[in-house]
N, C-alpha and C. Protein backbone atom coordinates (compact mmCIF):
# COMPACT_ATOMS: atom_id res chain seq x y z
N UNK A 1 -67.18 -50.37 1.43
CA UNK A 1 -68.56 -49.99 1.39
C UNK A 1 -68.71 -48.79 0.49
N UNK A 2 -69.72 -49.07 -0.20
CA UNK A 2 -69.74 -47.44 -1.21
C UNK A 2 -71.88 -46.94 -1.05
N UNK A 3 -71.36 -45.79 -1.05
CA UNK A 3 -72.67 -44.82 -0.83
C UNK A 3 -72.90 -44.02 -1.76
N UNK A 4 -74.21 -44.36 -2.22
CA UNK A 4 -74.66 -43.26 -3.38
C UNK A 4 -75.20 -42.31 -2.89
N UNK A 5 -75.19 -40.77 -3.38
CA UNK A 5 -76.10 -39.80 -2.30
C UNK A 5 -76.37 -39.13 -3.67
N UNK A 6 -77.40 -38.97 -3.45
CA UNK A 6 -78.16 -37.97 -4.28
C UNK A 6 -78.24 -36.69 -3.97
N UNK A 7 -77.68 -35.68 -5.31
CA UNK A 7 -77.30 -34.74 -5.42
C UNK A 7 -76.09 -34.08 -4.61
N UNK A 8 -75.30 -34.76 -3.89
CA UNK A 8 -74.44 -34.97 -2.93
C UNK A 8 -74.31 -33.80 -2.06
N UNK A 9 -75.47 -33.45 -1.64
CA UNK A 9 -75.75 -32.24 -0.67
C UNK A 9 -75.08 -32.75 0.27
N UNK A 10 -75.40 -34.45 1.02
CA UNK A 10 -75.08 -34.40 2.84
C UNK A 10 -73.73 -35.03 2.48
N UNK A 11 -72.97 -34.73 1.68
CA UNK A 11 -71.21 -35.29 1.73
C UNK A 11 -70.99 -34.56 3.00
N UNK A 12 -71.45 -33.54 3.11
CA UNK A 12 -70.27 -32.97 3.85
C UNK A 12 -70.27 -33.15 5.45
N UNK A 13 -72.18 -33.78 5.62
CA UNK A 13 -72.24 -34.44 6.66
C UNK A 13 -71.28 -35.50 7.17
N UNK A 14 -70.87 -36.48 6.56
CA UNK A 14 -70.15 -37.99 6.69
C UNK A 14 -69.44 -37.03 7.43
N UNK A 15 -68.91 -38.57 7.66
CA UNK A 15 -67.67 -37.86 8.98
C UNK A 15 -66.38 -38.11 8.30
N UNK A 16 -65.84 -36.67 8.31
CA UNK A 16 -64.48 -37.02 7.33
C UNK A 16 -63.65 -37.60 7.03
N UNK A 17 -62.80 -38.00 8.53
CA UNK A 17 -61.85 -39.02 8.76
C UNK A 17 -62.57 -40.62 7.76
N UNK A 18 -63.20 -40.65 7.62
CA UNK A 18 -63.50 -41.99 6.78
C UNK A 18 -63.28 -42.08 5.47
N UNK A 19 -63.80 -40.50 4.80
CA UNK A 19 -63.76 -40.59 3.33
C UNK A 19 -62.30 -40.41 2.86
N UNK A 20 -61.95 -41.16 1.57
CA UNK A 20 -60.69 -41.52 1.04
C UNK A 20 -61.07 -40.42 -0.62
N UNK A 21 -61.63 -40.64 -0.75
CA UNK A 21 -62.35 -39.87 -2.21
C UNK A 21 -64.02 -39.44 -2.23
N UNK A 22 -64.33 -39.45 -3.33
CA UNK A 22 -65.58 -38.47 -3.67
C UNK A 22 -65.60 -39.03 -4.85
N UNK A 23 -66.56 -39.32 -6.02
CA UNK A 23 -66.35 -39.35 -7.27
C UNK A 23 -68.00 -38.68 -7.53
N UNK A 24 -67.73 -37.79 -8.45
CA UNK A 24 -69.66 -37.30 -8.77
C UNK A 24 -69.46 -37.95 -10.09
N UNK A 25 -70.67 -38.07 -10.13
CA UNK A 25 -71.29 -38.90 -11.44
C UNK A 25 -72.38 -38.28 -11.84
N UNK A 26 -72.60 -38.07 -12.95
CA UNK A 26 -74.02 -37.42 -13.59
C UNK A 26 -74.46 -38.21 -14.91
N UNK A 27 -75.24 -38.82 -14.00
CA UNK A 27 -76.84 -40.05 -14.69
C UNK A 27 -78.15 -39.20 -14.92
N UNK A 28 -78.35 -38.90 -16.05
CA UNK A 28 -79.40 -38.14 -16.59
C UNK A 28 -80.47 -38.27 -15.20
N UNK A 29 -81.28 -37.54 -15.11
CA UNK A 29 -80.89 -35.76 -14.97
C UNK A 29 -79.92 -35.55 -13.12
N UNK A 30 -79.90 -36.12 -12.75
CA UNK A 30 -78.79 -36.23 -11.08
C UNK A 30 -77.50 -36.47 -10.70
N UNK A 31 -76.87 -35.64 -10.30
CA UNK A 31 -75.82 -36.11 -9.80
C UNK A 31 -75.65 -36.85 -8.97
N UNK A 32 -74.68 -37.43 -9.20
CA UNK A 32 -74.93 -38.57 -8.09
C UNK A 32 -73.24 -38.77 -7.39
N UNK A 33 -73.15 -38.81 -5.88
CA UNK A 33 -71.48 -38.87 -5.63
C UNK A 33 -71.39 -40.40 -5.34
N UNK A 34 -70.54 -40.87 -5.45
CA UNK A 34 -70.01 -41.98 -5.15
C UNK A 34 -68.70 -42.10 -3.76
N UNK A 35 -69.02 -42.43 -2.73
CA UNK A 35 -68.05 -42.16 -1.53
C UNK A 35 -67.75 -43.29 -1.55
N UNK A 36 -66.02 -43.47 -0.78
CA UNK A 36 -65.53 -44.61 -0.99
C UNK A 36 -65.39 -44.83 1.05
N UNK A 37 -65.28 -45.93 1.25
CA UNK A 37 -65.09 -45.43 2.83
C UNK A 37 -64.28 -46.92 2.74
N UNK A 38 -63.20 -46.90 3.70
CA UNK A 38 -62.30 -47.72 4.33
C UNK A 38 -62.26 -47.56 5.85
N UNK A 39 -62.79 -48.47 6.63
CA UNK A 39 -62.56 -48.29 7.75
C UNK A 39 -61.59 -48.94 8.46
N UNK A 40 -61.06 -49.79 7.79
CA UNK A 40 -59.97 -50.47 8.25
C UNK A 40 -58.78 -49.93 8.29
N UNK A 41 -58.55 -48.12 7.45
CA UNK A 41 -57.50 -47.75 7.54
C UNK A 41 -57.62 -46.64 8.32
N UNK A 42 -57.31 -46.21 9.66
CA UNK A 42 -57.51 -44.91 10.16
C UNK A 42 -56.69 -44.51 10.33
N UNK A 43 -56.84 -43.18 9.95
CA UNK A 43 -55.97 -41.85 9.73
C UNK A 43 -54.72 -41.58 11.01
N UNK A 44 -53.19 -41.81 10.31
CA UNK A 44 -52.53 -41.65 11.85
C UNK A 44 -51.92 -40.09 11.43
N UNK A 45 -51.24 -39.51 12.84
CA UNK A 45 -50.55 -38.25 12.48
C UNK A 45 -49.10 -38.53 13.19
N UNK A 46 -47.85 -38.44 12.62
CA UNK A 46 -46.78 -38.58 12.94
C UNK A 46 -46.27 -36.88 12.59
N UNK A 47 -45.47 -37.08 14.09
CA UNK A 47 -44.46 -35.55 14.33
C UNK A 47 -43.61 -35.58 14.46
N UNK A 48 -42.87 -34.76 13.86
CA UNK A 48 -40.95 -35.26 13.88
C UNK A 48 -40.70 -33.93 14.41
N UNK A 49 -39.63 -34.26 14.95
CA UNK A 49 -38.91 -32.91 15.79
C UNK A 49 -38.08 -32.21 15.25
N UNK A 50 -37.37 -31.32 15.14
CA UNK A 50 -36.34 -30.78 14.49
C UNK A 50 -34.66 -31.08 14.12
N UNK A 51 -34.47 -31.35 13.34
CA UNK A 51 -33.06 -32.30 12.87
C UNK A 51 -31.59 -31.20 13.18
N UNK A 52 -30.54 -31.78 13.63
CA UNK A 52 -29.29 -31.00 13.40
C UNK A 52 -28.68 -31.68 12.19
N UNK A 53 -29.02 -32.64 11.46
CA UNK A 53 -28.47 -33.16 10.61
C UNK A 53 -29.56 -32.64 9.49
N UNK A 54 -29.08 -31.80 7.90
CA UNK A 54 -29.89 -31.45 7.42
C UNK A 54 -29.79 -31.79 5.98
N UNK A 55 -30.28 -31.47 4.88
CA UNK A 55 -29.92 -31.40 3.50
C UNK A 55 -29.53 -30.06 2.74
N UNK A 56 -28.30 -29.59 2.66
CA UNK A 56 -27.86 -28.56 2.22
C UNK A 56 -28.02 -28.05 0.94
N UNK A 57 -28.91 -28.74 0.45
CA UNK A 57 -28.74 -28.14 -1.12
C UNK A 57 -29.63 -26.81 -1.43
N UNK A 58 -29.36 -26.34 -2.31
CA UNK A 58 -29.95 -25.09 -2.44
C UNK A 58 -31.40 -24.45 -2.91
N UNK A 59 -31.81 -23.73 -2.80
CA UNK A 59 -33.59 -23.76 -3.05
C UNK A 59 -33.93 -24.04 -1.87
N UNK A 60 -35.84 -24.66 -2.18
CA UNK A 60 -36.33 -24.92 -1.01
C UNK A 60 -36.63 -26.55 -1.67
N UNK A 61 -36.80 -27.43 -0.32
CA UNK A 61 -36.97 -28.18 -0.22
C UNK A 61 -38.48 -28.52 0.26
N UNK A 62 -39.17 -29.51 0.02
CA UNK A 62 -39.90 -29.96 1.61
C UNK A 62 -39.40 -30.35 2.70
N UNK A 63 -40.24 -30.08 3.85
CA UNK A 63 -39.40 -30.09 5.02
C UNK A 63 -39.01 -31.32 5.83
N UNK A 64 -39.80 -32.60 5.26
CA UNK A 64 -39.49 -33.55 5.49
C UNK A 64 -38.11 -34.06 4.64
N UNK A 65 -38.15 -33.31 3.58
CA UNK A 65 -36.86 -33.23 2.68
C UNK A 65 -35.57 -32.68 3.17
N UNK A 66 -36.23 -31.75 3.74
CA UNK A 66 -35.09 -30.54 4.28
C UNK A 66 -34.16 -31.10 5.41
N UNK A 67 -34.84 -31.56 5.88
CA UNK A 67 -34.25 -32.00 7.66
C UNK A 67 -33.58 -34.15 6.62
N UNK A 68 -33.06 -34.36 8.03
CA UNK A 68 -32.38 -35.46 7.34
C UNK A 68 -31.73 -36.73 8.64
N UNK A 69 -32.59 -36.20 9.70
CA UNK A 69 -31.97 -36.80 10.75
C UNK A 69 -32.42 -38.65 11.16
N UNK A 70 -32.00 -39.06 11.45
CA UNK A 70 -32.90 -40.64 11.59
C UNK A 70 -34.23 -40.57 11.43
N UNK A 71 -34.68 -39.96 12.64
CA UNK A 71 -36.50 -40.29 11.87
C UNK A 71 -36.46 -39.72 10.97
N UNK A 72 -36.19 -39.02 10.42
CA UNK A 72 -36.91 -38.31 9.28
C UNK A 72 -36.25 -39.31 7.83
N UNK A 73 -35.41 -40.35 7.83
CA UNK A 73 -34.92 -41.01 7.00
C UNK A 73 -35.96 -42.08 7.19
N UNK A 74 -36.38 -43.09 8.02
CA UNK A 74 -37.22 -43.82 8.70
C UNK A 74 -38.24 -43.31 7.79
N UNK A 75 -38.89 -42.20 8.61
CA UNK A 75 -40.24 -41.74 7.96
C UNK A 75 -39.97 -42.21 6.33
N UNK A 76 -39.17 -41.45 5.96
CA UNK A 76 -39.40 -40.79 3.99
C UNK A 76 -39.08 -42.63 3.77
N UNK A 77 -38.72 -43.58 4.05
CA UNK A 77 -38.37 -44.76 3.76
C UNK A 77 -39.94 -45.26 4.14
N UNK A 78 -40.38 -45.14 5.28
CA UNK A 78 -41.64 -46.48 4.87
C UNK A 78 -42.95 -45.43 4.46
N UNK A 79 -43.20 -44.21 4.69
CA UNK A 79 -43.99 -43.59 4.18
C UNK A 79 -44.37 -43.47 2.66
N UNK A 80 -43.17 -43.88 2.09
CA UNK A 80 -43.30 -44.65 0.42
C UNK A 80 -44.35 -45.76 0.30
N UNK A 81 -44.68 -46.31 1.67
CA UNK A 81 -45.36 -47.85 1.83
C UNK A 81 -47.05 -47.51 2.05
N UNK A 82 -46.99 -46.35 3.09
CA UNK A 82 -48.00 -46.28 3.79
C UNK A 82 -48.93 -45.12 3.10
N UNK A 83 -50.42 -45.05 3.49
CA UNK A 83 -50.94 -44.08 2.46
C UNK A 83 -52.15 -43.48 3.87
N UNK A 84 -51.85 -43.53 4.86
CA UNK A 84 -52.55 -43.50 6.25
C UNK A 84 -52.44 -42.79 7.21
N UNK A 85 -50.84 -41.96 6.84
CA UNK A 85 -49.93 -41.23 7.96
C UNK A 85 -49.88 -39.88 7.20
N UNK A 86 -50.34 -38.80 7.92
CA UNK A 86 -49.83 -37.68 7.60
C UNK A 86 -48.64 -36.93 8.72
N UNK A 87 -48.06 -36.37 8.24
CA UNK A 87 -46.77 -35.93 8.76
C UNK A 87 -46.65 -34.35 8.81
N UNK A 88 -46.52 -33.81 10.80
CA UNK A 88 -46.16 -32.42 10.57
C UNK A 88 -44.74 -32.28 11.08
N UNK A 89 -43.80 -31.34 10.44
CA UNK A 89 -42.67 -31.34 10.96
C UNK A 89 -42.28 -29.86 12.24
N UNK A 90 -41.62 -29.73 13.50
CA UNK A 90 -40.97 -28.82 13.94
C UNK A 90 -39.79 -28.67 13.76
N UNK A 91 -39.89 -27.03 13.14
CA UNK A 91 -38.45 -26.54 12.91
C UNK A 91 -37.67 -25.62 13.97
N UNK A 92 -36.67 -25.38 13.69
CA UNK A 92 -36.02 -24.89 15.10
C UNK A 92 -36.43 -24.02 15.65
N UNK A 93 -37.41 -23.11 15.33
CA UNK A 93 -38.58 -22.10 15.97
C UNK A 93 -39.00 -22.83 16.74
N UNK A 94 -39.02 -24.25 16.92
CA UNK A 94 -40.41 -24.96 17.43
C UNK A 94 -41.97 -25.19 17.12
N UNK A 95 -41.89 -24.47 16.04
CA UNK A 95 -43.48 -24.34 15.17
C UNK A 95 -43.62 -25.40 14.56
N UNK A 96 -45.06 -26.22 14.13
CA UNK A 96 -45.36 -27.08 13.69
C UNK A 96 -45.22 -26.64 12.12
N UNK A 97 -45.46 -26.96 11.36
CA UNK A 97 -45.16 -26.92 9.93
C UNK A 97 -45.56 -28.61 9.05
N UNK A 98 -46.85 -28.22 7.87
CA UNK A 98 -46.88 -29.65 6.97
C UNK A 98 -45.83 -29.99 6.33
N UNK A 99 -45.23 -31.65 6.53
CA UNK A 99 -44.09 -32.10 6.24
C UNK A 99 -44.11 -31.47 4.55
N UNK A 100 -44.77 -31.09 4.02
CA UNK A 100 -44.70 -31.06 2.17
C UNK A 100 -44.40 -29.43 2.30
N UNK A 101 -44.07 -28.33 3.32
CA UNK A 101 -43.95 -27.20 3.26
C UNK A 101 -42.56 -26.89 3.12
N UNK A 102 -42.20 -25.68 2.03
CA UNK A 102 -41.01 -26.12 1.52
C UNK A 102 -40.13 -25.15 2.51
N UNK A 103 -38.73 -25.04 2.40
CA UNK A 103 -38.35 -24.56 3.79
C UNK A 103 -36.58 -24.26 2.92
N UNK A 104 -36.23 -23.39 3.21
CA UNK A 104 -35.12 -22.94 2.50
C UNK A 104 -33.89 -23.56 3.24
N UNK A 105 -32.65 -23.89 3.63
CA UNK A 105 -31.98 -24.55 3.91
C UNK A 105 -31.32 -23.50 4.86
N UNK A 106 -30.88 -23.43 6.38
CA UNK A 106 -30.32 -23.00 7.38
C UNK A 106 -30.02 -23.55 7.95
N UNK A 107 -28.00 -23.01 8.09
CA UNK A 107 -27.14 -24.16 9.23
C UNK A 107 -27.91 -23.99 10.12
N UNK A 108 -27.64 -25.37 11.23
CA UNK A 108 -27.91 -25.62 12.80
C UNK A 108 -27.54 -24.86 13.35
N UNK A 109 -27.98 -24.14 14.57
CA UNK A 109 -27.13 -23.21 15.31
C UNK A 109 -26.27 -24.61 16.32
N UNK A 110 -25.05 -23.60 16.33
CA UNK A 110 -23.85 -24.57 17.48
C UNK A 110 -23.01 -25.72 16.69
N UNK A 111 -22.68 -26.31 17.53
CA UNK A 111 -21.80 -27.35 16.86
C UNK A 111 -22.72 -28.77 17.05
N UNK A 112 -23.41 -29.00 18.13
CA UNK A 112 -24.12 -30.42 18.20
C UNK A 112 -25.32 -29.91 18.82
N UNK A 113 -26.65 -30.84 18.32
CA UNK A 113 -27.76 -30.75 18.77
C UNK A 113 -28.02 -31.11 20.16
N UNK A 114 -27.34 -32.31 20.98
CA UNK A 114 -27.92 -32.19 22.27
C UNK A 114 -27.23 -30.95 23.46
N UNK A 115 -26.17 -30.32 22.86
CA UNK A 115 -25.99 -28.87 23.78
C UNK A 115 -27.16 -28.32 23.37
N UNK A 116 -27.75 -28.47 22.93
CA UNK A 116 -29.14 -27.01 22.55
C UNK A 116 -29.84 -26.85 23.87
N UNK A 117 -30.16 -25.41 24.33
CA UNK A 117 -31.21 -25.68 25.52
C UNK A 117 -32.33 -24.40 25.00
N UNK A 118 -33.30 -24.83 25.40
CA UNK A 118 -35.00 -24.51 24.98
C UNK A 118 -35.42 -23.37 26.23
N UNK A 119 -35.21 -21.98 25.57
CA UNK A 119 -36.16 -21.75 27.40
C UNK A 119 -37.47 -21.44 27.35
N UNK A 120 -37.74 -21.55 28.59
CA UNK A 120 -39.34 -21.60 28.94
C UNK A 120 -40.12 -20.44 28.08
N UNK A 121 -39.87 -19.54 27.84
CA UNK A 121 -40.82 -18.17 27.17
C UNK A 121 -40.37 -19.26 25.35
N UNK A 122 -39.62 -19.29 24.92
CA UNK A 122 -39.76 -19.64 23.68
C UNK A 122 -40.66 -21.01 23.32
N UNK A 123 -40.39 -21.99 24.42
CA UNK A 123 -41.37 -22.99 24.50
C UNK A 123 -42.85 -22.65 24.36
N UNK A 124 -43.08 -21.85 25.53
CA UNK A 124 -44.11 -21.52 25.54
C UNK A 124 -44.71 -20.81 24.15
N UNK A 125 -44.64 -20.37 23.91
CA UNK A 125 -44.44 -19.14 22.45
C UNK A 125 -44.93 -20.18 21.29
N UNK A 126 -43.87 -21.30 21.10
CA UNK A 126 -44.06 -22.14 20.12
C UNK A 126 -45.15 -23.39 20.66
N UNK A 127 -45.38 -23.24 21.78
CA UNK A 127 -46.93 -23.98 22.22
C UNK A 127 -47.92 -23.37 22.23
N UNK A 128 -48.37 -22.16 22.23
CA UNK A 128 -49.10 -21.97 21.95
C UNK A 128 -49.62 -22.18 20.05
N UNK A 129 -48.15 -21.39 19.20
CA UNK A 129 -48.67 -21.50 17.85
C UNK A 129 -48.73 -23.38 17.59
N UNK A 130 -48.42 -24.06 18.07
CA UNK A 130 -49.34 -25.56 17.98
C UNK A 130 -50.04 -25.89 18.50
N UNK A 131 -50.42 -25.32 19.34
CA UNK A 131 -51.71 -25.67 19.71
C UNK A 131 -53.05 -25.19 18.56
N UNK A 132 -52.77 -23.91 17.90
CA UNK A 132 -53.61 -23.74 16.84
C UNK A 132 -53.44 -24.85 15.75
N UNK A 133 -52.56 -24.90 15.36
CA UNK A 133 -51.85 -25.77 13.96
C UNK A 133 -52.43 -27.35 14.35
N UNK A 134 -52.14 -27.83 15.90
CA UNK A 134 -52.83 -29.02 16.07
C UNK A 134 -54.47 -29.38 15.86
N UNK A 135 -54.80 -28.29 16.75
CA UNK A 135 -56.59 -28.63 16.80
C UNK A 135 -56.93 -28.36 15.53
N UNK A 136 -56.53 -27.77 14.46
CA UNK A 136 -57.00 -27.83 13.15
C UNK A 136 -56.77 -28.75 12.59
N UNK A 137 -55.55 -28.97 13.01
CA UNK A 137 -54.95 -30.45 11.84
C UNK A 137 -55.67 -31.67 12.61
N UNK A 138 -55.81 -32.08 13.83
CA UNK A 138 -56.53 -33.31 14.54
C UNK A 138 -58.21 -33.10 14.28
N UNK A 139 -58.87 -32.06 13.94
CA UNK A 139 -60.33 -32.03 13.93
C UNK A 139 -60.52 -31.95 12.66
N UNK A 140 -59.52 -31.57 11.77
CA UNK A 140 -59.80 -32.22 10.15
C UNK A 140 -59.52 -33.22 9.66
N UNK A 141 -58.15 -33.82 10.45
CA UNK A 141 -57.93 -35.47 10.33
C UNK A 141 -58.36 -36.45 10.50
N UNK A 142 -59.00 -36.17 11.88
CA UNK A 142 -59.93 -37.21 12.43
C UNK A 142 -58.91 -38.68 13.28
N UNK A 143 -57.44 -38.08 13.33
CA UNK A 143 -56.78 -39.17 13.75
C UNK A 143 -56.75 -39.84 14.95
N UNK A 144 -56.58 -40.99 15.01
CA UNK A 144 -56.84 -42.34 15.98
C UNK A 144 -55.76 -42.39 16.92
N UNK A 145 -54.71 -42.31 16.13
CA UNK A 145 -53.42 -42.13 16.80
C UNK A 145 -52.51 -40.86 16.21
N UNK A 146 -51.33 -40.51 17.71
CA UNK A 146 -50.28 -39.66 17.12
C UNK A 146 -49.06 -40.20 17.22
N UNK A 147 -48.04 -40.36 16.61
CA UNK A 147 -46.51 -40.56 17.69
C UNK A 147 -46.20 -39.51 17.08
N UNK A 148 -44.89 -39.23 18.41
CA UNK A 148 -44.05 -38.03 18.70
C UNK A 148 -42.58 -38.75 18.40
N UNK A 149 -42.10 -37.69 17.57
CA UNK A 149 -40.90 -38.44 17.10
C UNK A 149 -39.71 -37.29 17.49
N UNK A 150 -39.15 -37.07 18.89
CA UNK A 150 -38.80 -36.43 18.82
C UNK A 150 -38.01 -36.40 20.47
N UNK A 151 -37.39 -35.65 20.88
CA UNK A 151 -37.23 -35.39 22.59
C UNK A 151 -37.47 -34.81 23.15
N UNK A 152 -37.66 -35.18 24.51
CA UNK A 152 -38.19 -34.67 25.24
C UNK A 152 -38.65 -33.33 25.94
N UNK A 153 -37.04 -32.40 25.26
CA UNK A 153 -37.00 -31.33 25.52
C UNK A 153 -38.11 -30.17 24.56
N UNK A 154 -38.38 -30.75 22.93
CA UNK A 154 -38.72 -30.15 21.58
C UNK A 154 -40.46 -30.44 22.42
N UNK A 155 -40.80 -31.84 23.19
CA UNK A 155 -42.14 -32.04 23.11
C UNK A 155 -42.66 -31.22 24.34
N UNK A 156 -41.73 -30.55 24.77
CA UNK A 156 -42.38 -29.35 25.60
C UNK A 156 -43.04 -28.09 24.81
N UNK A 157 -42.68 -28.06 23.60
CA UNK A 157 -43.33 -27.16 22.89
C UNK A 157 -44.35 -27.79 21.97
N UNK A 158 -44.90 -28.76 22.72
CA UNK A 158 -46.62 -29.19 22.10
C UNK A 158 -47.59 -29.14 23.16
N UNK A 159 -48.92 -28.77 23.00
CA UNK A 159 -49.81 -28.87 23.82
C UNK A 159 -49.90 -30.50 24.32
N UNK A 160 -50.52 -30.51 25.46
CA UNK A 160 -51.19 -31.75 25.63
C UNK A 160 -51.38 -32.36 24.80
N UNK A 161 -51.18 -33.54 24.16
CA UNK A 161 -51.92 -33.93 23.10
C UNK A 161 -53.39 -34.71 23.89
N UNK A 162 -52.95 -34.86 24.81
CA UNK A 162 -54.39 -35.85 25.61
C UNK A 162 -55.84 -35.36 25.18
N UNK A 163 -55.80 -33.88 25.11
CA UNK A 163 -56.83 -33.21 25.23
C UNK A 163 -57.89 -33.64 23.96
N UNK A 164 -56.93 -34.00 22.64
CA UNK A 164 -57.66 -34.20 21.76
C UNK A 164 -58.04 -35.67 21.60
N UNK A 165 -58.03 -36.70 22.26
CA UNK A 165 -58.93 -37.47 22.42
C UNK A 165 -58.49 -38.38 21.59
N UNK A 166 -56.81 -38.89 21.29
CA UNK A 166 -56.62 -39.60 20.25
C UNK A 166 -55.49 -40.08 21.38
N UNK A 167 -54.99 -41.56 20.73
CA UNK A 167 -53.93 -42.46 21.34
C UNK A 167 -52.57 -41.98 21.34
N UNK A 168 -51.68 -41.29 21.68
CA UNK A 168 -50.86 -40.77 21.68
C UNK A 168 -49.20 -41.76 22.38
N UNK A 169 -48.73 -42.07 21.28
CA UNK A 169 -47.13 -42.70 21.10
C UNK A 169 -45.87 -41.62 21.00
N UNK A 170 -45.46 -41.60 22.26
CA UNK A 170 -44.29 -40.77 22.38
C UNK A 170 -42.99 -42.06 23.54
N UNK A 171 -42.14 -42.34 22.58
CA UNK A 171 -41.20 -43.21 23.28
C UNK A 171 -40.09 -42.02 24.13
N UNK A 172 -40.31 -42.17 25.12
CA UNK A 172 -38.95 -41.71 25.60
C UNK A 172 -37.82 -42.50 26.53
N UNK A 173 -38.01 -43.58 26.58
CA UNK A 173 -37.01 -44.51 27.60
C UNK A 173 -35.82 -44.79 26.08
N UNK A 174 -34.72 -45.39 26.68
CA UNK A 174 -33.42 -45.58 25.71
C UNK A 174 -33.15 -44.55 24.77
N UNK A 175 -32.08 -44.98 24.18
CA UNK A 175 -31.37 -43.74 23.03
C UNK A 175 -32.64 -43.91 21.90
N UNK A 176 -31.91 -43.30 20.60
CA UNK A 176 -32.40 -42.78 19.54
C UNK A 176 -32.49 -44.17 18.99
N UNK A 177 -31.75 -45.46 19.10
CA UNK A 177 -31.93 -46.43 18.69
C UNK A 177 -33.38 -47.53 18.79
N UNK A 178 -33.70 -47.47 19.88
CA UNK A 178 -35.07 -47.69 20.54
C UNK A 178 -36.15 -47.28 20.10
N UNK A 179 -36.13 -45.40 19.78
CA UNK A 179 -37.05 -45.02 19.63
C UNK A 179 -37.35 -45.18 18.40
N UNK A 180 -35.92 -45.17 17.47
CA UNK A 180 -36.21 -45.47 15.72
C UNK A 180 -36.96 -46.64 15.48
N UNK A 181 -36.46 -47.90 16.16
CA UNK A 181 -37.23 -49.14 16.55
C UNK A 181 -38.79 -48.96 16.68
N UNK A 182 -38.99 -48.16 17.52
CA UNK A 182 -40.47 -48.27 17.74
C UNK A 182 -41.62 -47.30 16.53
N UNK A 183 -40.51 -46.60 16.15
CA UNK A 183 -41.13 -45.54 15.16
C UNK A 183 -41.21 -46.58 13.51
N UNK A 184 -40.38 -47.29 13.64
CA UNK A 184 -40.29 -48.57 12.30
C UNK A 184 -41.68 -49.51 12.39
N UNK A 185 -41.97 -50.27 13.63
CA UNK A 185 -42.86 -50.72 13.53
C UNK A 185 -44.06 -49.81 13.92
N UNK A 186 -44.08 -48.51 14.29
CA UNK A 186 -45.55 -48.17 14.53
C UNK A 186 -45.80 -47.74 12.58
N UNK A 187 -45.24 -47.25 11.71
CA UNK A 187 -45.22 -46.96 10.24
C UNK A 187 -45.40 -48.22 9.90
N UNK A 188 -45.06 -49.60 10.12
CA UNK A 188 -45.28 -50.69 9.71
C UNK A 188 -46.24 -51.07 9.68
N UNK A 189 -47.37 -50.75 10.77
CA UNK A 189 -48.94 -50.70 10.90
C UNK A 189 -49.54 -50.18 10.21
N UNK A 190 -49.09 -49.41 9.48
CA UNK A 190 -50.08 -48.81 8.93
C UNK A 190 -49.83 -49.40 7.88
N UNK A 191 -49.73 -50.29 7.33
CA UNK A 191 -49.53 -50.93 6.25
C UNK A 191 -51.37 -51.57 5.20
């Protein structure tokens, strides 16, 4: 569907989550915008948790770059496909962070990721700073759905997601195998 608006004052009315572009056009003497709307594609938000498996190379990376653990291989593999999913990553702070934010390279603490234990004041700490980072990123996204790509222990340091009023996919039954499974075909949807 495409909408002409004259002088494109009420763009900013539409409701965002719909618009894909903007194009202004100027036809003697008016501007004129051209909005593109797809409703068949709605906006998803995928969250990946923090990797012990990483990419060591030097500089900064993006952080979907940076980290290197199954989902995050998953993700960077069908997200080549999909143009629907935006992606925030948590780093071992527990802070949310946009997957395209570049992030300098730091060993894992310990020897293996599931000895790691989370305590309650740092959880908390890093739930609150997502809870800001979320309601901005979900009320400018406009997203339909979220999955949580991550365990159980990391998704203690997210708010509710209920609150914001979107479908929320967090697998936690079986190993990492299962959940990669389900994280393959929910990216497959969005096709």
């Amino acid at each position: 569907m495409k909408l002409i608006l004259r002088d494109c004052a009420c763009v900013e009315e539409l409701n965002a989550h719909v618009l894909k572009w903007v194009i202004i056009l100027y036809i003697e003497p008016v501007y004129y915008c051209v909005v593109e709307e797809f409703r068949g594609l709605a906006v998803k938000l995928l969250i990946l948790g923090p990797s012990f498996r990483r990419n060591s190379s030097n500089g900064v990376l993006p952080a979907i770059q940076r980290y290197d653990g199954l989902f995050y291989r998953i993700a960077r593999k069908y997200l080549k496909e999909v143009r629907n999913v935006d992606v925030l990553v948590m780093k071992d702070n527990l802070t949310l962070v946009n997957a395209k934010t570049r992030l300098s390279y730091a060993p894992p603490k310990g020897q293996k990721w599931t000895g790691q234990s989370i305590s309650e004041e740092d959880a908390e700490k890093a739930r609150v700073s997502n809870e800001i980072v979320l309601s901005k990123k979900i009320k400018k996204g406009g997203y339909s759905e979220v999955f949580v790509a991550m365990g159980k222990k990391y998704a203690e340091a997210l708010p509710d997601l209920l609150q914001y009023n979107v479908k929320v996919v967090f697998p936690t039954r079986g190993g990492i195998g299962p959940k990669a499974q389900v994280l393959k075909e929910w990216l497959s949807r969005g096709h």
